[in-house]
Protein backbone atom coordinates (compact mmCIF):
# COMPACT_ATOMS: atom_id res chain seq x y z
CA UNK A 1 123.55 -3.25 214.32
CA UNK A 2 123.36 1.26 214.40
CA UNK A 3 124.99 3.79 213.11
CA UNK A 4 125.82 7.42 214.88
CA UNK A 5 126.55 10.56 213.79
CA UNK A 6 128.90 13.17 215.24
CA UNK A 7 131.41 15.46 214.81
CA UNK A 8 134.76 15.34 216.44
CA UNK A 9 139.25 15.45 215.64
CA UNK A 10 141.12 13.25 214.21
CA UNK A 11 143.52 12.50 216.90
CA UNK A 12 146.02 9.91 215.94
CA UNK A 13 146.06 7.21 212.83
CA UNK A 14 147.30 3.30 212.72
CA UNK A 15 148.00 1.41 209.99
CA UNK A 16 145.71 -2.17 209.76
CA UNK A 17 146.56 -4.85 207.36
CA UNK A 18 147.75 -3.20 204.30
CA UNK A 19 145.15 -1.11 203.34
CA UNK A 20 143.08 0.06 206.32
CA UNK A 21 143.86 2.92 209.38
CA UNK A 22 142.17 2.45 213.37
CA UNK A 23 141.39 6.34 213.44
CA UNK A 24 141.06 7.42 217.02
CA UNK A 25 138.63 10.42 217.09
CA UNK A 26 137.60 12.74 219.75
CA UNK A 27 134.13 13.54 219.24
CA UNK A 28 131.37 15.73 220.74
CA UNK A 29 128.84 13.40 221.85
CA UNK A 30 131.15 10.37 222.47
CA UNK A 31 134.03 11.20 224.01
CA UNK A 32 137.14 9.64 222.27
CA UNK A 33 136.45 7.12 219.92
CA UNK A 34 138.60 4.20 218.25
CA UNK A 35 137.06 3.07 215.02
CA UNK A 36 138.50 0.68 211.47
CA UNK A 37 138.65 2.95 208.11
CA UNK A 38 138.56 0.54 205.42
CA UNK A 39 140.77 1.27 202.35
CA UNK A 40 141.57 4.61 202.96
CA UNK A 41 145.64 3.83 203.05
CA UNK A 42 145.06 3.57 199.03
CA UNK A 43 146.67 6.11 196.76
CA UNK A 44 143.09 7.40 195.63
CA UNK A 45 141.12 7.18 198.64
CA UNK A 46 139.42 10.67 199.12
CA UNK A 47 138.01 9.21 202.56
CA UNK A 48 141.02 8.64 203.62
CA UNK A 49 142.38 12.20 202.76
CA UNK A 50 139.76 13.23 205.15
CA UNK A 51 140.38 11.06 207.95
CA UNK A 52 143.95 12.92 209.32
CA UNK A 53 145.03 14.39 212.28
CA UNK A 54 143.76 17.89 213.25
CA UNK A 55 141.10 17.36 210.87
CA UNK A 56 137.63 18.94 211.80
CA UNK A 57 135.45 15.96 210.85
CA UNK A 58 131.66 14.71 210.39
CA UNK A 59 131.58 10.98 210.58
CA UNK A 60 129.72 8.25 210.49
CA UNK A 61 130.20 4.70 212.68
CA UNK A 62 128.68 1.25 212.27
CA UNK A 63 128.51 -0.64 215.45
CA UNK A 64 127.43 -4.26 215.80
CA UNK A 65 125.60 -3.67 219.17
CA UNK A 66 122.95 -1.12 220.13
CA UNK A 67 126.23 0.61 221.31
CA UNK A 68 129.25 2.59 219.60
CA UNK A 69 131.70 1.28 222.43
CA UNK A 70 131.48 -2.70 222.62
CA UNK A 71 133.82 -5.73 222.32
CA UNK A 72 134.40 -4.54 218.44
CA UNK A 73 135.91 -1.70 217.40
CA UNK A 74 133.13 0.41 214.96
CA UNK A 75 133.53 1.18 211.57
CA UNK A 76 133.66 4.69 210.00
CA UNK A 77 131.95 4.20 207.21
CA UNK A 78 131.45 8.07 206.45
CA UNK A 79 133.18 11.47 206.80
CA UNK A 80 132.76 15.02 205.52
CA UNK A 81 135.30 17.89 206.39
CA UNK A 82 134.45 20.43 208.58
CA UNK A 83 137.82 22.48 208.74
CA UNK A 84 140.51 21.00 207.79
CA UNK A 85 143.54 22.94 210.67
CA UNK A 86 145.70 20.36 209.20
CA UNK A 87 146.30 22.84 206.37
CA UNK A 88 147.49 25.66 208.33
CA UNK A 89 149.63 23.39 210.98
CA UNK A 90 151.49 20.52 208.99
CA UNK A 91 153.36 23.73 207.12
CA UNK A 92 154.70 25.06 210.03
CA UNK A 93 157.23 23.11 212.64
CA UNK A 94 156.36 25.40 215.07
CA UNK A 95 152.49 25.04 215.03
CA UNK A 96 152.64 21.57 213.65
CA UNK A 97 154.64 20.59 217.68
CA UNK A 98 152.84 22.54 219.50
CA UNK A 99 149.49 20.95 217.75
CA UNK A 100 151.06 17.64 218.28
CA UNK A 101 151.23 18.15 221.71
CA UNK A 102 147.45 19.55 222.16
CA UNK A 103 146.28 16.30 220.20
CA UNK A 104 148.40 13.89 222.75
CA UNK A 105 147.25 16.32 225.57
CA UNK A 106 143.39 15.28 224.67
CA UNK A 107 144.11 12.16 224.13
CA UNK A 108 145.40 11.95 227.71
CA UNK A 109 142.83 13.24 229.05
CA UNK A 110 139.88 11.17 227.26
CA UNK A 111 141.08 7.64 228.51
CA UNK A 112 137.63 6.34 228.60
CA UNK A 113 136.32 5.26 225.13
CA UNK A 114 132.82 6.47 225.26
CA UNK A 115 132.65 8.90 227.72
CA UNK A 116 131.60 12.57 226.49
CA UNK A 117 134.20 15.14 227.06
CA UNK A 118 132.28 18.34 225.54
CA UNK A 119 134.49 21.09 226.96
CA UNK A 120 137.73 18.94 226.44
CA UNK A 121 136.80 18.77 222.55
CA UNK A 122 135.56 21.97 222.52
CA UNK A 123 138.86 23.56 224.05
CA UNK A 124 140.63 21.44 221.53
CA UNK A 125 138.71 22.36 218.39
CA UNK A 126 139.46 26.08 219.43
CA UNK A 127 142.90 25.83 220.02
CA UNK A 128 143.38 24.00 216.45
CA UNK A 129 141.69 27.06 215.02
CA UNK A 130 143.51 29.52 216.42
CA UNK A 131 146.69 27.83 215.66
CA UNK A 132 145.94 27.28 212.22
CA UNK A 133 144.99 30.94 211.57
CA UNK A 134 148.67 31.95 212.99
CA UNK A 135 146.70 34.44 215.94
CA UNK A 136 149.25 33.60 218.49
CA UNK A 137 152.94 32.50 219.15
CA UNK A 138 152.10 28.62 218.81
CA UNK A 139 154.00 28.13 222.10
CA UNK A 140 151.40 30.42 223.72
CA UNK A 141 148.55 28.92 222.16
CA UNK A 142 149.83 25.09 223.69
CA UNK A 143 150.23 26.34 227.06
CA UNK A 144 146.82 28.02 227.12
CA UNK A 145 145.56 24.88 226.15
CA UNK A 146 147.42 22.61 228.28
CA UNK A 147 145.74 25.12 231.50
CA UNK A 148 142.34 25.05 230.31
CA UNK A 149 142.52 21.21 229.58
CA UNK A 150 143.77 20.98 233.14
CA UNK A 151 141.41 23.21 234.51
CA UNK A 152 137.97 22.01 233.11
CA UNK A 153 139.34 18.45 234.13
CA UNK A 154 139.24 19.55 237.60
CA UNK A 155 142.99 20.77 238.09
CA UNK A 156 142.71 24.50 238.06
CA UNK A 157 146.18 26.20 238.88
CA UNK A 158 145.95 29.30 241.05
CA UNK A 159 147.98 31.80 240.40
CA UNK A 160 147.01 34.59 242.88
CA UNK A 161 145.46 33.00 246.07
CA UNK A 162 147.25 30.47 247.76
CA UNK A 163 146.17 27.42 246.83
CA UNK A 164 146.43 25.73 250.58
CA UNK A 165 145.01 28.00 253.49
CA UNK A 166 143.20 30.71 250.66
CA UNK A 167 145.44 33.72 251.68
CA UNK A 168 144.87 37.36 249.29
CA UNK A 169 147.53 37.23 246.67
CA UNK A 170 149.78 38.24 245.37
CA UNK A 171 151.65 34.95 246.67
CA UNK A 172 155.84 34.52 245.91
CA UNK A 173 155.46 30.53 246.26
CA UNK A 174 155.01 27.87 243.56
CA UNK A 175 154.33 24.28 243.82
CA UNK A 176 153.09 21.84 241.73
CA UNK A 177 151.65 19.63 243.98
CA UNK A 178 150.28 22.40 246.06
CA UNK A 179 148.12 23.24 243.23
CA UNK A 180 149.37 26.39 242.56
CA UNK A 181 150.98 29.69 244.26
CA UNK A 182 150.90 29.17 248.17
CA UNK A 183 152.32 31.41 250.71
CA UNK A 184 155.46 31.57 252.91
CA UNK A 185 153.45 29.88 255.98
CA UNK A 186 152.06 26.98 253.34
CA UNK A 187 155.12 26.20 251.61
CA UNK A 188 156.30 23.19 250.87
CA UNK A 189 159.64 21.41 250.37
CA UNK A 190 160.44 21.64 246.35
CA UNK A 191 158.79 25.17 246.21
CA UNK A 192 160.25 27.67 243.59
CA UNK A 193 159.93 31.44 243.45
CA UNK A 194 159.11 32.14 239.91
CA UNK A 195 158.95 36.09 238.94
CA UNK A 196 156.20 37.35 239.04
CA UNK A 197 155.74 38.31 235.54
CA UNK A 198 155.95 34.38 234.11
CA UNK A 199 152.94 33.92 236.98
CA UNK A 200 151.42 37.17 235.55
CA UNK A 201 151.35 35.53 232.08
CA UNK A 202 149.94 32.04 232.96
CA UNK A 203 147.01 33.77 234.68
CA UNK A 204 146.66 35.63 231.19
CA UNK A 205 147.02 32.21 229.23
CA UNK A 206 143.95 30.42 231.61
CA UNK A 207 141.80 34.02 231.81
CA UNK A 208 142.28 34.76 227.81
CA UNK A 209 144.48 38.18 228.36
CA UNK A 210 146.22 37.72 225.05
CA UNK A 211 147.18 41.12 225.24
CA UNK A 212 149.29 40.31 228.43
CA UNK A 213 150.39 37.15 227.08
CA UNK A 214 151.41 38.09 223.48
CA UNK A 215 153.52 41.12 225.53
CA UNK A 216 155.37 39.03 227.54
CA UNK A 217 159.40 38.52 227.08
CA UNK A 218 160.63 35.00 225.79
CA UNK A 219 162.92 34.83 229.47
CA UNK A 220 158.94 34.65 231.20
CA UNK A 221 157.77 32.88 228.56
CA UNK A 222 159.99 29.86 228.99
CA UNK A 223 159.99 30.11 232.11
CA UNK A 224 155.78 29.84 232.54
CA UNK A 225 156.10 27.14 230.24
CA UNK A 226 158.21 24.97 232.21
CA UNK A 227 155.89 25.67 235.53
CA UNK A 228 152.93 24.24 232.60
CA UNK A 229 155.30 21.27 231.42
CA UNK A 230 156.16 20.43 235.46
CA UNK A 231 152.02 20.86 236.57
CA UNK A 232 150.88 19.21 233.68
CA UNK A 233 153.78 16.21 234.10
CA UNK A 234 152.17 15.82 237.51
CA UNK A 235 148.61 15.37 237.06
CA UNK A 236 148.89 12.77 234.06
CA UNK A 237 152.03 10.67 235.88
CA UNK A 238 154.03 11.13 233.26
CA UNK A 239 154.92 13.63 230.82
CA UNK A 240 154.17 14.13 227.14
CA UNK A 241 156.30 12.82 224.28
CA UNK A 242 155.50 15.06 221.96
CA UNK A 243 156.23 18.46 224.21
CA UNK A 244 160.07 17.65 224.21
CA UNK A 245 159.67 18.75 220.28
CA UNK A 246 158.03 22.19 220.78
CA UNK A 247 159.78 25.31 220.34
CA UNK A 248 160.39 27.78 222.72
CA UNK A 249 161.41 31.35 222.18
């Protein structure tokens, strides 16, 4: 029997019997972790208050084995709040989607239980902040996220060179499966010509420009978001639930 320490997000809840949760956590050291909450479903239960999503979270686990991932699920017998984003998202329909959709996004991309993720849970704990504080249009702040959780899991987009034979940009192309911009002699059937300024503003979302980005007009900014939605819907296989709630501008 062990216990470990770490820090991590509370991505989703279950309910368990009538009083417990199964609190799935992405964590720092860990990777994403599934663990049983005892109690904190009851009325009183400041752990439990603790233990939601987009909470910033210390915690505790109890493991049978010398192990935190084994046959059992662990038990999180402990938690103190680090931030708690949940305060500045749940308000907000806007931020609480787009948040929604960063959580499922992590989720995604943690599918092995055990396996540290550092710069997938550290991309999500600053993208909770920054939605929370209200720095950015919340639809901005998803799609950044969504392209740095795609790049640092080895599908960079490329938005200038093109992404088959390495040509100088500026290329006119787009394809998703492609990987990116490619150029008239590399294109592809299912190509689309997107203008250049909704290109121009996803290369400001992956780089950090948020002066480019937070000057772009809604007309690019939809449409960069649905060349994110269609890239993203083709690494994972499938697309996300949760993004058909966001709002666009």
């Amino acid at each position: 029997m062990s216990l470990f320490r770490d820090d991590g997000i509370v991505l989703r809840t279950q309910k368990l019997g009538e009083a417990d949760r199964i609190i799935t956590i992405l964590t720092r050291g860990h990777g994403r972790v599934r663990a049983v909450a005892r109690g904190v479903r009851r009325t009183k239960s400041k752990f439990g208050a603790r233990l939601e999503p987009f909470s910033h979270v210390d915690v505790q686990f109890f493991a049978r084995g010398s192990e935190l991932i084994g046959r059992g699920l662990p038990l999180c017998t402990q938690s103190e709040t680090i931030a708690a984003y949940g305060g500045g998202i749940v308000t907000d329909y806007a931020r609480y989607t787009a948040g929604t959709a960063m959580l499922e996004t992590a989720e995604r991309f943690t599918d092995h239980e055990g396996e540290p993720a550092v710069q997938q849970y550290l991309l999500l704990v600053g993208g909770l902040r920054t939605l929370a504080r209200g720095e950015h249009a919340p639809h901005l702040i998803l799609d950044a996220f969504l392209l740095r959780s795609l790049a640092v899991n080895g599908y960079a987009p490329s938005f200038e060179d093109c992404a088959k034979c390495g040509l100088d940009g500026p290329n006119r192309f787009f394809s998703v499966a492609a990987g990116g911009v490619i150029c008239g002699d590399c294109r592809v059937p299912g190509s689309v010509v997107p203008s250049a300024e909704a290109i121009g503003l996803l290369s400001a979302l992956l780089t950090g420009d948020w002066a480019t980005a937070d000057a772009c007009e809604p007309r690019h900014v939809r449409e960069g978001s649905g060349l994110v939605s269609a890239y993203l819907h083709w690494h994972l296989e499938r697309g996300l639930r949760s993004l058909r709630y966001v709002e666009k501008s």
